[in-house]
C-alpha atoms as a PDB file:
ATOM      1  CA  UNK A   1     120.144 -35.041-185.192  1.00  0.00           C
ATOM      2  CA  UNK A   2     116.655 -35.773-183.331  1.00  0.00           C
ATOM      3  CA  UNK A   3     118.427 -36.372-180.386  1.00  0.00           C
ATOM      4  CA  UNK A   4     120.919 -32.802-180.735  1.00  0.00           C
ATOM      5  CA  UNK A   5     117.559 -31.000-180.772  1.00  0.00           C
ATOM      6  CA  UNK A   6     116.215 -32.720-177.442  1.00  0.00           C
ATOM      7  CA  UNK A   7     119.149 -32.637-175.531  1.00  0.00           C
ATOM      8  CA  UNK A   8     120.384 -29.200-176.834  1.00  0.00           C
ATOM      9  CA  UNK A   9     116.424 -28.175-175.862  1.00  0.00           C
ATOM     10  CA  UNK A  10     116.579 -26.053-178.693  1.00  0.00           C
ATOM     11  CA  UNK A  11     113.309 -23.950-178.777  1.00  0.00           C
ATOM     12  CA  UNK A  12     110.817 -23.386-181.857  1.00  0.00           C
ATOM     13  CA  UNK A  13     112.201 -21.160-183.739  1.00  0.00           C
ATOM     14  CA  UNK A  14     115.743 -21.810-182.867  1.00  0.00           C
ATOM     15  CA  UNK A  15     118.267 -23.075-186.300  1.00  0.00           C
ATOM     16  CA  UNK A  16     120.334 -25.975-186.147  1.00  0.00           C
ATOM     17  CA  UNK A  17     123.996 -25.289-186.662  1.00  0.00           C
ATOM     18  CA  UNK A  18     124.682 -25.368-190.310  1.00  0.00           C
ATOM     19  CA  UNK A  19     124.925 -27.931-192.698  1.00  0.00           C
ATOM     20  CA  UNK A  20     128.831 -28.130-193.038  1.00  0.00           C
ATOM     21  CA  UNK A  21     128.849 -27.702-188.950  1.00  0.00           C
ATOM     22  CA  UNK A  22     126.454 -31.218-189.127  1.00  0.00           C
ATOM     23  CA  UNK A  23     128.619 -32.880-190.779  1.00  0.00           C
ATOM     24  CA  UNK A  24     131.578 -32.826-189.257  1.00  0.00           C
ATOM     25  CA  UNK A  25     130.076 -33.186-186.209  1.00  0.00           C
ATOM     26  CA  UNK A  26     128.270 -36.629-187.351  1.00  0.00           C
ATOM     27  CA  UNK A  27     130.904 -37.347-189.809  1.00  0.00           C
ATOM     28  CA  UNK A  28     128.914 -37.666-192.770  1.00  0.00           C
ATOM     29  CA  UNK A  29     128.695 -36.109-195.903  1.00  0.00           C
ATOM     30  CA  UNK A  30     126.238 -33.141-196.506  1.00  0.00           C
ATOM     31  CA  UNK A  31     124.246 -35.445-198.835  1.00  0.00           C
ATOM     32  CA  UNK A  32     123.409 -37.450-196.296  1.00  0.00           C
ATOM     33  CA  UNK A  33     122.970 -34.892-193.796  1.00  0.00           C
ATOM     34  CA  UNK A  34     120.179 -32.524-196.351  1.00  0.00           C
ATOM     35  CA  UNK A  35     118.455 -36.094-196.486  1.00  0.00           C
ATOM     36  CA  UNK A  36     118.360 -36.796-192.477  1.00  0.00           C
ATOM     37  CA  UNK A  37     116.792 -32.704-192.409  1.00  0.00           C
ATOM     38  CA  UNK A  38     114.498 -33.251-194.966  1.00  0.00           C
ATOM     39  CA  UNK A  39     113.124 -36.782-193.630  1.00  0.00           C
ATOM     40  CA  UNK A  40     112.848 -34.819-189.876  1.00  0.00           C
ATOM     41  CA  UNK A  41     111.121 -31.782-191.363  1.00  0.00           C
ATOM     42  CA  UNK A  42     108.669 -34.346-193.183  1.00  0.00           C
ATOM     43  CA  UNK A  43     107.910 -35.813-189.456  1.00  0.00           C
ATOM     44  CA  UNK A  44     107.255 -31.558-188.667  1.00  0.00           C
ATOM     45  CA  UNK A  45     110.017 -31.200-186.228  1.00  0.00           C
ATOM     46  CA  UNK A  46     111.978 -28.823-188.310  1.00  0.00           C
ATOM     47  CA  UNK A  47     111.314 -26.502-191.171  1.00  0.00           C
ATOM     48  CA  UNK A  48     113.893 -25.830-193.680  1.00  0.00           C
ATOM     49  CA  UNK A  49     113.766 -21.602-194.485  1.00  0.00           C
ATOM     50  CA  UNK A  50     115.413 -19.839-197.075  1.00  0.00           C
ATOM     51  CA  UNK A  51     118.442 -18.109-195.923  1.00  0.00           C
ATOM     52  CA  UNK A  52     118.372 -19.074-192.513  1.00  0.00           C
ATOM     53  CA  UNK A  53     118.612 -23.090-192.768  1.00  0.00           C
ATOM     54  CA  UNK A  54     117.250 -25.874-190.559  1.00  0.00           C
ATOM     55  CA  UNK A  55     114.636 -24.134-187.568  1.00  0.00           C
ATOM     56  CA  UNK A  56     112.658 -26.061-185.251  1.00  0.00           C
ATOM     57  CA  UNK A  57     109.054 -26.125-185.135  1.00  0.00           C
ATOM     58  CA  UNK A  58     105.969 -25.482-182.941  1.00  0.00           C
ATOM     59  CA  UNK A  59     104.592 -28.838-182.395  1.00  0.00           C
ATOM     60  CA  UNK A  60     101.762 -30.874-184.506  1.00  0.00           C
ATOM     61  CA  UNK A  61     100.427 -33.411-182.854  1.00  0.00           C
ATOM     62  CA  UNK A  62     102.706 -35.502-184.607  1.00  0.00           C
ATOM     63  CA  UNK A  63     105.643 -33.933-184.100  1.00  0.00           C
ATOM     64  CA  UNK A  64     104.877 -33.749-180.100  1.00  0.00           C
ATOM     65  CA  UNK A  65     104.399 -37.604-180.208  1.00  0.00           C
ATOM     66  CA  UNK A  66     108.029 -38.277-182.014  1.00  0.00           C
ATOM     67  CA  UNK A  67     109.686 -35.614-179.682  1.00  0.00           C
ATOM     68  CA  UNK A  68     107.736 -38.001-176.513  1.00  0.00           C
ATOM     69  CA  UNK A  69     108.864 -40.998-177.993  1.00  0.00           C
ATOM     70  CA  UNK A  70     112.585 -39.623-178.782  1.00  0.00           C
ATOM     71  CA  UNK A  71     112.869 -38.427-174.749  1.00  0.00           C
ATOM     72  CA  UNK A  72     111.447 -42.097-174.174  1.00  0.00           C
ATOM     73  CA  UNK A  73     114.998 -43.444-175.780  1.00  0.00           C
ATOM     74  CA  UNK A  74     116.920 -40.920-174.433  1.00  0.00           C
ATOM     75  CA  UNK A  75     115.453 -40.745-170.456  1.00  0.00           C
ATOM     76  CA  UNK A  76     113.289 -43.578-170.114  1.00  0.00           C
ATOM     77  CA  UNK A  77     112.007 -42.239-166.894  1.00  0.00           C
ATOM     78  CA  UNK A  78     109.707 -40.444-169.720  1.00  0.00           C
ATOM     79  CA  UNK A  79     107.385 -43.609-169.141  1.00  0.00           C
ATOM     80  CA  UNK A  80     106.097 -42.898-165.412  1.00  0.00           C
ATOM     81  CA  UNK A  81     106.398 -39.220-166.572  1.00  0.00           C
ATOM     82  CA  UNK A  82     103.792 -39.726-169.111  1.00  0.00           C
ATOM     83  CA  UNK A  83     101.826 -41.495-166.330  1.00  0.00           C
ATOM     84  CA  UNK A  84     101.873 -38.829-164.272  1.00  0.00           C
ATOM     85  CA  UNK A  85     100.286 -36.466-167.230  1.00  0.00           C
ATOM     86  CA  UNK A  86      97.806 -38.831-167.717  1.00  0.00           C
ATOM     87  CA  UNK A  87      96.888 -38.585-163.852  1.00  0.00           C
ATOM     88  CA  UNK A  88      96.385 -35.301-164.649  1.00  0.00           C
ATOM     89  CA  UNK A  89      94.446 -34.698-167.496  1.00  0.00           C
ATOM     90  CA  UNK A  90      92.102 -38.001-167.224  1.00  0.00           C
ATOM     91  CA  UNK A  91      90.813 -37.801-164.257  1.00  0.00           C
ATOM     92  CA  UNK A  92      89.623 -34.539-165.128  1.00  0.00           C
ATOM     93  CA  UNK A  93      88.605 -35.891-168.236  1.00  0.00           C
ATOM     94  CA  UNK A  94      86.073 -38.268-166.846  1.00  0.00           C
ATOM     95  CA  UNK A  95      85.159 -35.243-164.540  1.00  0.00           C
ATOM     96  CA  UNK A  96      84.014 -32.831-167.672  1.00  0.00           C
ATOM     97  CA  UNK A  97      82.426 -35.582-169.641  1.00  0.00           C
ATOM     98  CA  UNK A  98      80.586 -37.129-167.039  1.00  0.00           C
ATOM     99  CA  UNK A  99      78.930 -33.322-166.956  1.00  0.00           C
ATOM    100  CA  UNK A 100      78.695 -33.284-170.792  1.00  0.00           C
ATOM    101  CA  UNK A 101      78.218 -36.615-172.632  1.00  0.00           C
ATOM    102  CA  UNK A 102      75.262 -37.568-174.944  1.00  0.00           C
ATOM    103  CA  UNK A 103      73.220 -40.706-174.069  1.00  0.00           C
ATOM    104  CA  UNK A 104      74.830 -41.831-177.942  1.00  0.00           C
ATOM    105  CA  UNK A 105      78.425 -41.264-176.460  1.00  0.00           C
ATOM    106  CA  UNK A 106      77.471 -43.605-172.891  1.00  0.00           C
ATOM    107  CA  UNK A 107      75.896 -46.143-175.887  1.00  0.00           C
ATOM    108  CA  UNK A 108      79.429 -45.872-177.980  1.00  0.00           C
ATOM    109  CA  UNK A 109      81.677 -46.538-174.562  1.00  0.00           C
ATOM    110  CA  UNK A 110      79.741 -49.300-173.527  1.00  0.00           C
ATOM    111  CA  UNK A 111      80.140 -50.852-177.260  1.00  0.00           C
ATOM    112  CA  UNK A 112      84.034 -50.711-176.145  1.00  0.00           C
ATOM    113  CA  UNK A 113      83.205 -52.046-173.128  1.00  0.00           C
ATOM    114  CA  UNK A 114      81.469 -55.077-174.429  1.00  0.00           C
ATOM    115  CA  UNK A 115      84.390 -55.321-176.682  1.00  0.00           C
ATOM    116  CA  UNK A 116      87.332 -55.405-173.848  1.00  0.00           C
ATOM    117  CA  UNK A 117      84.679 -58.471-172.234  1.00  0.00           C
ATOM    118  CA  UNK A 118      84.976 -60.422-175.583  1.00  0.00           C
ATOM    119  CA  UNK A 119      88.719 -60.177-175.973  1.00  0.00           C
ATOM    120  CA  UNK A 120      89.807 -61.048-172.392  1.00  0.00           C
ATOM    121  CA  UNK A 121      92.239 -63.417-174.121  1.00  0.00           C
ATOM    122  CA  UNK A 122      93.116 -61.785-176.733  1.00  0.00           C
ATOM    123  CA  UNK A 123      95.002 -58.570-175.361  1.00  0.00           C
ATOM    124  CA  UNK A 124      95.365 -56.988-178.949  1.00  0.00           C
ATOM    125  CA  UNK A 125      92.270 -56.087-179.624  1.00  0.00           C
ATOM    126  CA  UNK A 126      91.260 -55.565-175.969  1.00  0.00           C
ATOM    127  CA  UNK A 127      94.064 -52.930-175.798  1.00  0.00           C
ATOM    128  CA  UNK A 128      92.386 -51.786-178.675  1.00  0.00           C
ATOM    129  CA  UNK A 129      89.206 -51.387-177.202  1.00  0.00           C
ATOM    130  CA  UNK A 130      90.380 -50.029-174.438  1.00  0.00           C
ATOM    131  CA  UNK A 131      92.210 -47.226-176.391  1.00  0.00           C
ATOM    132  CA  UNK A 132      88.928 -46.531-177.981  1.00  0.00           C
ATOM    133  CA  UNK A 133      87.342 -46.103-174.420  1.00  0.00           C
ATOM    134  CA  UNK A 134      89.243 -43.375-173.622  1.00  0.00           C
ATOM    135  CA  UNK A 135      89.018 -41.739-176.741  1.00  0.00           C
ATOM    136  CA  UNK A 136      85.305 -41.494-176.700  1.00  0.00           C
ATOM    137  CA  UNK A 137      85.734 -40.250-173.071  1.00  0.00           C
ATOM    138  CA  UNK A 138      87.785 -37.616-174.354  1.00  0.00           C
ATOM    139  CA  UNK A 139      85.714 -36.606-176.799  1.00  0.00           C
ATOM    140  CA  UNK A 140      82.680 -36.556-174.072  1.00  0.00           C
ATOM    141  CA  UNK A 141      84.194 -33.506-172.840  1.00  0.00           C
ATOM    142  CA  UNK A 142      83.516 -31.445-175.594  1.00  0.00           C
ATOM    143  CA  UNK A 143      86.973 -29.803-175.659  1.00  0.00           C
ATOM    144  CA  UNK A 144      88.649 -29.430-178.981  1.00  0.00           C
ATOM    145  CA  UNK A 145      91.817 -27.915-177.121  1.00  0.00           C
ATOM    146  CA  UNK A 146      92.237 -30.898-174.705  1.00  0.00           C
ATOM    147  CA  UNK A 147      91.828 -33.424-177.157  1.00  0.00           C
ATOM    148  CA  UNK A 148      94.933 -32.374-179.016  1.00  0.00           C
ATOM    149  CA  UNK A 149      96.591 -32.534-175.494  1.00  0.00           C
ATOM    150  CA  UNK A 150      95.396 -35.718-175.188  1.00  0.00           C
ATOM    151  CA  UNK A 151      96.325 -37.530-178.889  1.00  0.00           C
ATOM    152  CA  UNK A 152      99.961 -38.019-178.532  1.00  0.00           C
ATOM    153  CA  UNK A 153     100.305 -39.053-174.900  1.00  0.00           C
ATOM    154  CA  UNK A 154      97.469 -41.705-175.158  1.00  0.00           C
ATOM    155  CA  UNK A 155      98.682 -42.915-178.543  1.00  0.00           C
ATOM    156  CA  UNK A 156     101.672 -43.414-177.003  1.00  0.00           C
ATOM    157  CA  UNK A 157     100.725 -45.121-174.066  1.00  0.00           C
ATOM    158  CA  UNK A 158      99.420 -48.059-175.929  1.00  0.00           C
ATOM    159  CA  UNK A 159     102.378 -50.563-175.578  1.00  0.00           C
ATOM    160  CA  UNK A 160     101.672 -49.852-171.795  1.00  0.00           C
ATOM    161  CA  UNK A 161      98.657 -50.804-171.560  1.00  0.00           C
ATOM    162  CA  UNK A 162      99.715 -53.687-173.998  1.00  0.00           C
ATOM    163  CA  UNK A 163     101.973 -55.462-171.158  1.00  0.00           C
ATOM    164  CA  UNK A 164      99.410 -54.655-168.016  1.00  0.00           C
ATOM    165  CA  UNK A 165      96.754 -56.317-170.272  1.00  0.00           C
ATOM    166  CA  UNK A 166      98.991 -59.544-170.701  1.00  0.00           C
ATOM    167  CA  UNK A 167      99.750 -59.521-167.213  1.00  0.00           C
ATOM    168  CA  UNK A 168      97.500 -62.544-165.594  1.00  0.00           C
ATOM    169  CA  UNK A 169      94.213 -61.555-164.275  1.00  0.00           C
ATOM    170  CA  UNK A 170      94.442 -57.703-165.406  1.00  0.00           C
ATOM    171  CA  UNK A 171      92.497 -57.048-168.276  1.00  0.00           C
ATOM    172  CA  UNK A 172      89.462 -58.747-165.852  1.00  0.00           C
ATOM    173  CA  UNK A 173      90.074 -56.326-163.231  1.00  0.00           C
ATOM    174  CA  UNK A 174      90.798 -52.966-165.479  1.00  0.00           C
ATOM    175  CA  UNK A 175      87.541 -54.035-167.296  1.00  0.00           C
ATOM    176  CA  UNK A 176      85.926 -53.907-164.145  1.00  0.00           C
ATOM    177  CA  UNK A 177      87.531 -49.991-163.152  1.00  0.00           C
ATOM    178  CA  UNK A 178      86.304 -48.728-166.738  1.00  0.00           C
ATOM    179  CA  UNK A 179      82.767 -49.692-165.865  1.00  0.00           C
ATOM    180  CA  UNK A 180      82.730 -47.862-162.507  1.00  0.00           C
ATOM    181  CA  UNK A 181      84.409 -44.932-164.460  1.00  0.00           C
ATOM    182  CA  UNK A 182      81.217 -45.209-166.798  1.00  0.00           C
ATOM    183  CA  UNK A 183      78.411 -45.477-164.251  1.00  0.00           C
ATOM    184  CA  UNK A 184      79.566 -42.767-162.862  1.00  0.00           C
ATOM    185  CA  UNK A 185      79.931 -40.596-165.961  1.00  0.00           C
ATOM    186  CA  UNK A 186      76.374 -41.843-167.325  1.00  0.00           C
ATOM    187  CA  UNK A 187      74.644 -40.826-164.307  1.00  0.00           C
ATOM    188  CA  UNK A 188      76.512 -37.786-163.900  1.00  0.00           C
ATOM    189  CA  UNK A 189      78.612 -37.720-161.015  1.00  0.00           C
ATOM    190  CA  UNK A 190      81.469 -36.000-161.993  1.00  0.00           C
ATOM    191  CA  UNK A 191      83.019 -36.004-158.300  1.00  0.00           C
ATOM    192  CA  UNK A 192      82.728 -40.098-158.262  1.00  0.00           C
ATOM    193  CA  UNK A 193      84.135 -40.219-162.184  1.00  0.00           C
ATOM    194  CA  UNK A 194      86.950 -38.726-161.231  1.00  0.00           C
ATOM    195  CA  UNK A 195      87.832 -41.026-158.239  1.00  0.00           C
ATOM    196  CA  UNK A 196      87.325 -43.664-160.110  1.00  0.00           C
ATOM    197  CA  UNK A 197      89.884 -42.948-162.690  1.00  0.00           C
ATOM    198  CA  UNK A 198      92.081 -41.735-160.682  1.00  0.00           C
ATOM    199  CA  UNK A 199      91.951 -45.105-158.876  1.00  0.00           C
ATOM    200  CA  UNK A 200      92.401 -46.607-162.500  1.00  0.00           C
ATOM    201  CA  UNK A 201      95.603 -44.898-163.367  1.00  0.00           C
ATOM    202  CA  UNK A 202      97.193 -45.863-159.793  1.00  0.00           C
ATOM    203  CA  UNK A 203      96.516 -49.571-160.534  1.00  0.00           C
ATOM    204  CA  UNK A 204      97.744 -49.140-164.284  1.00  0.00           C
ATOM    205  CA  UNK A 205     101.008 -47.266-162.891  1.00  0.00           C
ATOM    206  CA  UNK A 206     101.274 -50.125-160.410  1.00  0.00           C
ATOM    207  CA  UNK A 207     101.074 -52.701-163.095  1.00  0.00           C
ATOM    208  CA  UNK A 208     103.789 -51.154-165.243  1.00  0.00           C
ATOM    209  CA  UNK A 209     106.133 -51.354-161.962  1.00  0.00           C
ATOM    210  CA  UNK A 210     105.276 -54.953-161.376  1.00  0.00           C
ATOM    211  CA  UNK A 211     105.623 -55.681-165.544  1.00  0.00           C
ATOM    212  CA  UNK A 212     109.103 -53.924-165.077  1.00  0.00           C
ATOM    213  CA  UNK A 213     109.954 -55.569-162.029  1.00  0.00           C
ATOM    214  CA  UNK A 214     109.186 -59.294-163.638  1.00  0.00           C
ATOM    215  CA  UNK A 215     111.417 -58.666-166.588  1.00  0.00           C
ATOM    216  CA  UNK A 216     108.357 -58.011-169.238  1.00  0.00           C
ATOM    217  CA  UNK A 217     108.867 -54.365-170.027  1.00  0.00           C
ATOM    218  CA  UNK A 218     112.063 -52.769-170.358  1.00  0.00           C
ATOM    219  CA  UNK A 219     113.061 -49.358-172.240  1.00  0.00           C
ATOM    220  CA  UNK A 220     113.930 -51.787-175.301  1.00  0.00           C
ATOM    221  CA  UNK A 221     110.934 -53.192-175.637  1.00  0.00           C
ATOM    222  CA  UNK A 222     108.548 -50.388-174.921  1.00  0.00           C
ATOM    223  CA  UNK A 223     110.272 -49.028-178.028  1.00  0.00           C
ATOM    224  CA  UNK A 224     110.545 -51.927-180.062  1.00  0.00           C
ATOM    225  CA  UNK A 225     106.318 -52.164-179.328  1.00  0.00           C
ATOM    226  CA  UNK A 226     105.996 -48.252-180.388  1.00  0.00           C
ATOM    227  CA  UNK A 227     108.398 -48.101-183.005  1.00  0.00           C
ATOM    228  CA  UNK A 228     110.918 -46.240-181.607  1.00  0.00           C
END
């Protein structure tokens, strides 16, 4: 049913086709099928409305990351798609909050920082870290609006940067990009904090190409690792 909704590209506010219509289309009974609707409006794809059924939703944060993650299974191509959104709306990311960040939010990203250094080997809680980097540089920009953008595609994302960190000499290197992205936000260059992420998310997308192309990420496991 999650996948009729993607691939029909219904639009908010659009029904599903009725209950006795669902099941004979998924050949199940209509207990089942009230149960699947219930469990999908609970995610906040759907709402259930008196009198007019099963109609889909505007899009919660959450509902926006199960919708990305469905179109993952469904067109894995999704993967360098979300890349490509986060070449867009990080680099200008570092941009705004090299121009707006406290001295307290340059102390809290170099905490992270320090962090990523101590778990080198251990890529679990330096992808962890690392999530948390970009968070705070998110919230550095002072933008309530792009930070909702922001929360489902980087969530999201963090199986990615799961494999490039286990990939042999990477977390070393990345470590080294997110400190040039933070000396250049600290002393305010907004110009040279957005070069240098931008250079960051062309050697991340080059790392999940090389992960893919040595058999350690496939569509499978990228949703296996997000819980697809």
């Amino acid at each position: 049913m999650l996948e009729m909704v993607i691939s029909d590209g219904l639009e908010p506010g659009e029904r599903l086709p009725p209950e006795r219509e669902l099941c004979a289309h998924l050949g199940v009974s209509r207990t089942v099928v009230r149960e699947a609707l219930n469990l999908i409006e609970a995610r906040g794809l759907i709402s259930i409305e008196h009198g007019r059924g099963a109609v889909v939703s505007g899009g919660s944060p959450r509902a926006v990351r199960d919708t990305l993650r469905l179109l993952l299974r469904v067109q894995p191509k999704t993967l360098w798609e979300l890349l490509e959104i986060r070449k867009i709306l990080e680099v200008e990311v570092a941009g705004l909050a090299a121009e707006r960040v406290s001295p307290d939010d340059v102390v809290a990203m170099r905490l992270q920082l320090d962090r990523m250094r101590d778990s080198i080997e251990a890529p679990e809680g330096y992808v962890d870290a690392d999530v948390e980097f970009h968070a705070l540089l998110a919230r550095g920009t002072r933008n309530e609006v792009l930070l909702t953008m922001l929360e489902p595609v980087v969530d999201l994302l963090r199986a990615s940067r799961r494999v490039s960190a286990a990939r042999p000499g990477n977390a070393l290197r990345a470590l080294g990009e997110h400190e040039r992205i933070l000396r250049r936000v600290e002393a305010g260059d907004a110009g040279g904090a957005r070069e240098e992420m931008r250079a960051h998310l062309v050697k991340t997308a080059e790392d999940i190409e090389a992960a893919i192309g040595e058999g350690m990420l496939d569509a499978d496991e990228f949703q296996e690792k997000e819980g697809v």
